[in-house]
C-alpha atoms as a PDB file:
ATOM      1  CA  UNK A   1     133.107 119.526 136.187  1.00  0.00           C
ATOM      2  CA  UNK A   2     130.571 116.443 136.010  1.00  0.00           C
ATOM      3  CA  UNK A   3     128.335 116.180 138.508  1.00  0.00           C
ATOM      4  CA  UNK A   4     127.940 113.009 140.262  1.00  0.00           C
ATOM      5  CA  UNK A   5     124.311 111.520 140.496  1.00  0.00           C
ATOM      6  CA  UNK A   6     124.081 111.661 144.210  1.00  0.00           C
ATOM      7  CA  UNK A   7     124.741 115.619 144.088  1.00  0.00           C
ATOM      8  CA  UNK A   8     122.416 118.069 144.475  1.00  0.00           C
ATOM      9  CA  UNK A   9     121.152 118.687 140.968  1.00  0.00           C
ATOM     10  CA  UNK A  10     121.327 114.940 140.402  1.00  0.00           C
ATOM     11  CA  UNK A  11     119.392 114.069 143.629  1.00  0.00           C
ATOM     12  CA  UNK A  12     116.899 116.773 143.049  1.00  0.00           C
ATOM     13  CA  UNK A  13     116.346 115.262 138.962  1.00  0.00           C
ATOM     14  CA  UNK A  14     115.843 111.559 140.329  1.00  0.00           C
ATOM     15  CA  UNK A  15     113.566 112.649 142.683  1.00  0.00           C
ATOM     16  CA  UNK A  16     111.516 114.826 139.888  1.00  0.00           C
ATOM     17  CA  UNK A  17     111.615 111.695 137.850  1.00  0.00           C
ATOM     18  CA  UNK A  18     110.540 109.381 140.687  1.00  0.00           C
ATOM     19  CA  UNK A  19     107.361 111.717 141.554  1.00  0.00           C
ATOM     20  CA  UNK A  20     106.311 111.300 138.042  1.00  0.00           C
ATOM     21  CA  UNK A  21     107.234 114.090 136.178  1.00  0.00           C
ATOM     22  CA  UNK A  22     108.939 113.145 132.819  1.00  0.00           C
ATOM     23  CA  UNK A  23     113.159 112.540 132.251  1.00  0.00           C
ATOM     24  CA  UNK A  24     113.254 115.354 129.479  1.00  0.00           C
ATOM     25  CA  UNK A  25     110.809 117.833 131.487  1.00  0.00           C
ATOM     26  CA  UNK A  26     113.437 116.972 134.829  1.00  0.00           C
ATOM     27  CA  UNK A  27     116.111 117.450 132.663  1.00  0.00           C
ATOM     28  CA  UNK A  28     115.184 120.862 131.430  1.00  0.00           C
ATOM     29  CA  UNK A  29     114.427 122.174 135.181  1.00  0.00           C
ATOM     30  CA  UNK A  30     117.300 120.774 136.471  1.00  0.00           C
ATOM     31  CA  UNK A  31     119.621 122.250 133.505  1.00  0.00           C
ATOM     32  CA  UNK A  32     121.265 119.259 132.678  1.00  0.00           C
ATOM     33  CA  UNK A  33     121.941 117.555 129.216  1.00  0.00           C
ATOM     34  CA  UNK A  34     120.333 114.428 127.879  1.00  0.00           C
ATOM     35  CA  UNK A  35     123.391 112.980 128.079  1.00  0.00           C
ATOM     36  CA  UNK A  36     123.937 113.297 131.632  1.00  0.00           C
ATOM     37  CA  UNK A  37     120.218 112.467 132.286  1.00  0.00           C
ATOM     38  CA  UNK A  38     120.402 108.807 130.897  1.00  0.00           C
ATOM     39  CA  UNK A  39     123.990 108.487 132.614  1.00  0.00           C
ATOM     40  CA  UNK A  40     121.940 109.451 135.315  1.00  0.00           C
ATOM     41  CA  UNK A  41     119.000 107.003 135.354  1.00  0.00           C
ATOM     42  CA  UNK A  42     121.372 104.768 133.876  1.00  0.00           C
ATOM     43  CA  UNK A  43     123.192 104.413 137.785  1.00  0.00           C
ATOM     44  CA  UNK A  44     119.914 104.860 139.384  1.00  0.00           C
ATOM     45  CA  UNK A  45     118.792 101.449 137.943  1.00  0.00           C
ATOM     46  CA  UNK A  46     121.927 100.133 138.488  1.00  0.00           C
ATOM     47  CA  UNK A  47     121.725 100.388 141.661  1.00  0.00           C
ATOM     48  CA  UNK A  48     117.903  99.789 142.476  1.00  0.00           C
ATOM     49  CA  UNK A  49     118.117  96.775 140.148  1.00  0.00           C
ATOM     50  CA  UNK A  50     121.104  95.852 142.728  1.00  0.00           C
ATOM     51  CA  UNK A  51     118.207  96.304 145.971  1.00  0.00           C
ATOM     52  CA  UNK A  52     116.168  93.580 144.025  1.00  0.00           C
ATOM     53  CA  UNK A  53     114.037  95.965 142.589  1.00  0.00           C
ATOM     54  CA  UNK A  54     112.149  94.337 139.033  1.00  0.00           C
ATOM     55  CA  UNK A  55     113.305  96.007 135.616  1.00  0.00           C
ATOM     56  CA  UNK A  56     109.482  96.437 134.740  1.00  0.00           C
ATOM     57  CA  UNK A  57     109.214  98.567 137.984  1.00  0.00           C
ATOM     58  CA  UNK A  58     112.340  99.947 137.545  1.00  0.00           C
ATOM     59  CA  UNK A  59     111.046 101.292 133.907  1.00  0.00           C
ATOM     60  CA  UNK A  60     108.513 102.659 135.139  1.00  0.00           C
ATOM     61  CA  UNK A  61     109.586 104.615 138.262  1.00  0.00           C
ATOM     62  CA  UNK A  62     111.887 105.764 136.162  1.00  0.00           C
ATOM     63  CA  UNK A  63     110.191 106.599 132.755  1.00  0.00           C
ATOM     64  CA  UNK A  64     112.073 105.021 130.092  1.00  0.00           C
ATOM     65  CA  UNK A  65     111.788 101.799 128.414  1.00  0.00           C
ATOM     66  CA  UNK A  66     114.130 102.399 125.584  1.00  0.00           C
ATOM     67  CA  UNK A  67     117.158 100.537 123.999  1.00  0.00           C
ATOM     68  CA  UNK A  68     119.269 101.727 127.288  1.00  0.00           C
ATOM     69  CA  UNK A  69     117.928  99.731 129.481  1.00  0.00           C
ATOM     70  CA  UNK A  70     119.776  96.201 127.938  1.00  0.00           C
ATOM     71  CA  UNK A  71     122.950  97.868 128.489  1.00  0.00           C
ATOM     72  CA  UNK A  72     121.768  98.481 132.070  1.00  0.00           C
ATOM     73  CA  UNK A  73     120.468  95.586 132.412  1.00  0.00           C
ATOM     74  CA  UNK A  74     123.931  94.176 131.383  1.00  0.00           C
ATOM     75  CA  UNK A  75     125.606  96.516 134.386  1.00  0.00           C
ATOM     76  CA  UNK A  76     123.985  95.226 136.949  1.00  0.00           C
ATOM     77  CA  UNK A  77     125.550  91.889 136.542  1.00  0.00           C
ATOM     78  CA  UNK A  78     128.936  92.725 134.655  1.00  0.00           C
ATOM     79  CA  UNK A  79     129.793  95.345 137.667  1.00  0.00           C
ATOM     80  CA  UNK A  80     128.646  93.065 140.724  1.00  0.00           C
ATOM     81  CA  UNK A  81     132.831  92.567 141.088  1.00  0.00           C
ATOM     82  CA  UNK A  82     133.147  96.036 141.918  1.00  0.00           C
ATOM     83  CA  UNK A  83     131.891  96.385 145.278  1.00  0.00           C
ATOM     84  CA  UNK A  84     134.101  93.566 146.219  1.00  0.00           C
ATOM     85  CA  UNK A  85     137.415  96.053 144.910  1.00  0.00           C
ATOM     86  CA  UNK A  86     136.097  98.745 146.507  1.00  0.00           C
ATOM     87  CA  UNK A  87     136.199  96.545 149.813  1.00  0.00           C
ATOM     88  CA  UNK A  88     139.668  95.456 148.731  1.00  0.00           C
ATOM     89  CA  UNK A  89     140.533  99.271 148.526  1.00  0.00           C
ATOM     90  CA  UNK A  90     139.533 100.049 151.594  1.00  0.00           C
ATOM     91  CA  UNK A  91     141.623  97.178 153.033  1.00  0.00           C
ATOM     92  CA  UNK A  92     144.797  98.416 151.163  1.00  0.00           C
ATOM     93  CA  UNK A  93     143.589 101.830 152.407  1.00  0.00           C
ATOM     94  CA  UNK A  94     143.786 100.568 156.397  1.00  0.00           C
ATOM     95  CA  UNK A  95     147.123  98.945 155.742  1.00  0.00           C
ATOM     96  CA  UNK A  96     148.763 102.333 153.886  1.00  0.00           C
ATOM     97  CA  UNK A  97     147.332 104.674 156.846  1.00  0.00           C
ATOM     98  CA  UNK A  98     148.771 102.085 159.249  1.00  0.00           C
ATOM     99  CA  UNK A  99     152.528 102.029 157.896  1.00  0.00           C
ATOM    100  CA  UNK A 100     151.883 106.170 157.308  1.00  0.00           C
ATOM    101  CA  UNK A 101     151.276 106.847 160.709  1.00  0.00           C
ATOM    102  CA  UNK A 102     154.159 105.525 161.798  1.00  0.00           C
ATOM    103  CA  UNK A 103     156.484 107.318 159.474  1.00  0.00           C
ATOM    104  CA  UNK A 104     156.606 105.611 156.902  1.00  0.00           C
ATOM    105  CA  UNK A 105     156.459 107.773 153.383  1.00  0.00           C
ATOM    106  CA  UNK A 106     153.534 107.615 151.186  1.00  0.00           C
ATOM    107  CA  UNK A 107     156.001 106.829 148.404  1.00  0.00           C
ATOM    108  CA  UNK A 108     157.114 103.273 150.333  1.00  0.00           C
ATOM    109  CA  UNK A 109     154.030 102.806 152.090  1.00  0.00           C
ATOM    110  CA  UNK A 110     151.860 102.785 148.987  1.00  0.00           C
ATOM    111  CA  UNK A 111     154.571 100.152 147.225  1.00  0.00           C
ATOM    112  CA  UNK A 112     154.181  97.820 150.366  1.00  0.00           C
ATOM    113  CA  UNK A 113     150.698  97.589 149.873  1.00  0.00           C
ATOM    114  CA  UNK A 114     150.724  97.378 146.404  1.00  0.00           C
ATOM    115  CA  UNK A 115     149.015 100.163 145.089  1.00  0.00           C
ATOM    116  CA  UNK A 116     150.464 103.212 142.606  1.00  0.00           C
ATOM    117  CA  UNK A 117     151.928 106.248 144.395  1.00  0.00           C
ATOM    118  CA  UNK A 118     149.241 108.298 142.725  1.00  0.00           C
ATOM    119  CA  UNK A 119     146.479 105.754 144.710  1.00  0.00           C
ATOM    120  CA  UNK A 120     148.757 106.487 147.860  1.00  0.00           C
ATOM    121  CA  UNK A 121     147.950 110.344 147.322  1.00  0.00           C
ATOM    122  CA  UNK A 122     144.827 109.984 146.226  1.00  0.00           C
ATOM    123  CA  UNK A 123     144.364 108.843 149.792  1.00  0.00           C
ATOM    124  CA  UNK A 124     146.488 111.369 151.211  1.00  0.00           C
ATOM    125  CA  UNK A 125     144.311 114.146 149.424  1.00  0.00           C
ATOM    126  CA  UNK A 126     140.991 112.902 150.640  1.00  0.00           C
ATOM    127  CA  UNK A 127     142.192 112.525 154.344  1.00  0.00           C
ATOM    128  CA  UNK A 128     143.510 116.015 153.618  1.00  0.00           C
ATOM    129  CA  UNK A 129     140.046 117.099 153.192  1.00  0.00           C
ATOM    130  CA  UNK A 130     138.219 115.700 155.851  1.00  0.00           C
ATOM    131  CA  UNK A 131     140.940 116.679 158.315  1.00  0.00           C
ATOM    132  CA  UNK A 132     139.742 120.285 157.105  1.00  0.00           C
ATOM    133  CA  UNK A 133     136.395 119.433 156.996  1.00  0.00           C
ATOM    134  CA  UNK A 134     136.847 118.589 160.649  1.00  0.00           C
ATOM    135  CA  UNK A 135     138.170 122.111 161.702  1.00  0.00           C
ATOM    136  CA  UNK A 136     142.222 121.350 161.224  1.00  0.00           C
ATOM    137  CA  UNK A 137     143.798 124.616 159.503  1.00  0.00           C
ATOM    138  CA  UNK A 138     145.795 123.809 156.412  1.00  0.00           C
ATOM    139  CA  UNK A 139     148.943 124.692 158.846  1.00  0.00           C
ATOM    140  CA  UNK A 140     147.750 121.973 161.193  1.00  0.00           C
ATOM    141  CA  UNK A 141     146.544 119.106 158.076  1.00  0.00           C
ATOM    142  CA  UNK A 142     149.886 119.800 156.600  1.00  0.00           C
ATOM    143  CA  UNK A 143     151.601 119.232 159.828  1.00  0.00           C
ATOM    144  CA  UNK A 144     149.817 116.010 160.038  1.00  0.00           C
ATOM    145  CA  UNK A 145     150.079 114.483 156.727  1.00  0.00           C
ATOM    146  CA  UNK A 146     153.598 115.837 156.658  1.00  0.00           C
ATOM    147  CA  UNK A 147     153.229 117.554 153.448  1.00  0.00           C
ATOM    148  CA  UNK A 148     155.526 120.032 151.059  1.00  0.00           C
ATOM    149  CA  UNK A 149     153.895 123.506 150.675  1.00  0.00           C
ATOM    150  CA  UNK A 150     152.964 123.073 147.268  1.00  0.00           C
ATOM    151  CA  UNK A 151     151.242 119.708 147.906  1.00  0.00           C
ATOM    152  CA  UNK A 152     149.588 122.048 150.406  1.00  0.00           C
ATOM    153  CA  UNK A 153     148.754 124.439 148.264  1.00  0.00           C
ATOM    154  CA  UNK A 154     147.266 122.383 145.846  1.00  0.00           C
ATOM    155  CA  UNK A 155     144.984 120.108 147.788  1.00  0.00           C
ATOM    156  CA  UNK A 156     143.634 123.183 149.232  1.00  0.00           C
ATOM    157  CA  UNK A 157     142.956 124.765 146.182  1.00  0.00           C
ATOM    158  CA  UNK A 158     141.113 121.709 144.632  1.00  0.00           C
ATOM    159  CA  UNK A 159     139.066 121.589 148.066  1.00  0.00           C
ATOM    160  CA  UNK A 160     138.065 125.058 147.795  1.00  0.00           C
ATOM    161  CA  UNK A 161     136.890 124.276 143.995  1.00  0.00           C
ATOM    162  CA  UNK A 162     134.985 121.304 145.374  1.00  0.00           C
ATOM    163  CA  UNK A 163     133.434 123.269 147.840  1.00  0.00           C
ATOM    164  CA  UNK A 164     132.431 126.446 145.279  1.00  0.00           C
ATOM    165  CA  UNK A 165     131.310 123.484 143.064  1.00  0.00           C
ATOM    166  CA  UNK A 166     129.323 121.890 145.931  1.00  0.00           C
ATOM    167  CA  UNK A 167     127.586 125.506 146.724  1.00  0.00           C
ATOM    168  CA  UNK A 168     126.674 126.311 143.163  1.00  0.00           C
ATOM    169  CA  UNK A 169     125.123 123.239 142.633  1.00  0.00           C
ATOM    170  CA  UNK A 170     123.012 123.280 146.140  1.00  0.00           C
ATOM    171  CA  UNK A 171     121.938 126.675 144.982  1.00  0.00           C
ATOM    172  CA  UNK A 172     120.862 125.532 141.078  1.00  0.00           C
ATOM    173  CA  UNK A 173     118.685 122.333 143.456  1.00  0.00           C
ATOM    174  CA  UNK A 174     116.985 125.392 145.745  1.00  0.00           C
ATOM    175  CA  UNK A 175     115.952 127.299 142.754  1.00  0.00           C
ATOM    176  CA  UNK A 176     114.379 124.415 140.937  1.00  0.00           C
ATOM    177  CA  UNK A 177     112.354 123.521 144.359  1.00  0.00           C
ATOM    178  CA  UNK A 178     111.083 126.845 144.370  1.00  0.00           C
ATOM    179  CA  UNK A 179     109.764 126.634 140.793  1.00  0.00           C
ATOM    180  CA  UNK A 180     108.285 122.966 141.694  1.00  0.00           C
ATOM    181  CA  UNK A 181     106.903 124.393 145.082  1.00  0.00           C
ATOM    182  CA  UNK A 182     105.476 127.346 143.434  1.00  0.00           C
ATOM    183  CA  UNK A 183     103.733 125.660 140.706  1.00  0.00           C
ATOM    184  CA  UNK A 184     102.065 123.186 142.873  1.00  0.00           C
ATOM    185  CA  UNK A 185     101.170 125.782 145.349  1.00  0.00           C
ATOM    186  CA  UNK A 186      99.280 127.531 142.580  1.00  0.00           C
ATOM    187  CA  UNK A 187      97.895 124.331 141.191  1.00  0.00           C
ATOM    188  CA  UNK A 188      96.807 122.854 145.014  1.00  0.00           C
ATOM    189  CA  UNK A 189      95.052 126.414 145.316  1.00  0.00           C
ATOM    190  CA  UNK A 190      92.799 125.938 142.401  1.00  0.00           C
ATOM    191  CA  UNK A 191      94.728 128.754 140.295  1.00  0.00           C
ATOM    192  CA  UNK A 192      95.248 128.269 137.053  1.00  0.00           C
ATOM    193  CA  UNK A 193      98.719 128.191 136.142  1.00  0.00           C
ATOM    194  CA  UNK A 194     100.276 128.971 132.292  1.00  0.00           C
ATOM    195  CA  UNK A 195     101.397 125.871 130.546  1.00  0.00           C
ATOM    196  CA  UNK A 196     104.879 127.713 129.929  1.00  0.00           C
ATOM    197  CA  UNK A 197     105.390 127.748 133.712  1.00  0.00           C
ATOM    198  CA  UNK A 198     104.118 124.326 134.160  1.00  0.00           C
ATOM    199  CA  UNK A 199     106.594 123.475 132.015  1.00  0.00           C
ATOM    200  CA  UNK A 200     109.197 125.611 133.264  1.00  0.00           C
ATOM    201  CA  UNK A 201     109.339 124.020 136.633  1.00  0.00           C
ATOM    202  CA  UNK A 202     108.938 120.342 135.442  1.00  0.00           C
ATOM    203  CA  UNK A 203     105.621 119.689 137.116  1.00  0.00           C
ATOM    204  CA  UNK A 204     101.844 119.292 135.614  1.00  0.00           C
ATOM    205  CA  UNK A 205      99.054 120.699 137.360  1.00  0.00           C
ATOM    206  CA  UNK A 206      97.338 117.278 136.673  1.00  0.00           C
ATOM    207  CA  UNK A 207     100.076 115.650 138.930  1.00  0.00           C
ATOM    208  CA  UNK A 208      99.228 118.045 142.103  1.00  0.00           C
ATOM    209  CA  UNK A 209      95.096 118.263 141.621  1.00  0.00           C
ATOM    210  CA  UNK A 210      92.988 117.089 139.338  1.00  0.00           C
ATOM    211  CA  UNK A 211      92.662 119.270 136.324  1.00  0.00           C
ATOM    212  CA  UNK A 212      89.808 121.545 136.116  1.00  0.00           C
ATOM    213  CA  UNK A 213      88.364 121.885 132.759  1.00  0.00           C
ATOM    214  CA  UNK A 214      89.361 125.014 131.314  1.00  0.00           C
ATOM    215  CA  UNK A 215      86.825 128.308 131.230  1.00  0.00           C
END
């Protein structure tokens, strides 16, 4: 599975990252790859460059200045079309639901709206999902989206996946806040802590207190 930037491991590396501690030292207490951590930054100054933000602040809140940021840089401009297709989708969205809930198939009613039938149940899935996010059994969601068993079956599955997905990931962001929150705890105490743990946990002493000189 990749994990999106706004989940919880992603969410809990930016916000290492933006505190001050270093990409590869957030990288390492998060567990992720340093291929995922420049995809990463790489969307979080996408989209902060997109709030107005300047590239030299941007390089610095986030820590790198290398050769990515020209090919971010290049993003931020080259993608601007997108949100306007995303509001385009969610036009074509209102229009499918519309001719759905009236009976119409998702087969016909993603062909009058122009869209693929696999965009039609793309849509169907994902209203699947927050039907039983809202408390709907799959009897009742199936009922309502007037689906074959199988469909069923497999939208369920892949929502139960999600949600194992979801959990692990929430867990891996708790134990890395504990490691952060026990380091500076130490630190903010006056303790000194072993540079193997500071680096385990992604977070210098020197960030929390000022360093005392050693004995």
């Amino acid at each position: 599975m990749v994990l999106r930037r706004d989940s919880a491991v992603g969410r809990q590396f930016l916000s290492l990252v933006a505190s001050g501690v270093g990409r590869k030292t957030a990288a390492q207490m998060t567990g992720v790859g340093r291929d995922l951590a420049h995809r990463w930054l790489g969307e979080e100054y996408v989209a902060l460059r997109r709030s107005r933000l300047e590239p030299d602040e941007l390089c610095r809140r986030l820590g790198y200045r290398g050769d990515l940021v020209s090919r971010w840089e290049c993003r931020v401009f080259d993608e601007g079309a997108g949100r306007h297709h995303l509001r385009v989708d969610e036009t074509l969205a209102a229009r499918f639901w519309t001719l759905f809930d009236s009976g119409v198939s998702a087969d016909r009613a993603a062909g009058a709206v122009g869209v693929s039938r696999s965009t039609g149940f793309r849509w169907i899935e994902r209203r699947f999902g927050e039907l039983r996010a809202d408390g709907d059994s799959v009897k009742r969601a199936r009922r309502k989206l007037r689906l074959t068993g199988s469909a069923t079956d497999r939208m369920e599955q892949r929502r139960r996946e999600r949600s194992s997905a979801l959990a692990r990931e929430e867990a891996v962001a708790q134990r890395a806040a504990v490691r952060v929150g026990v380091v500076a705890a130490q630190a903010a105490a006056g303790r000194r802590v072993p540079a193997r743990r500071r680096v385990e946990a992604g977070y210098w002493v020197s960030w929390v207190v000022p360093r005392a000189a050693d004995p």
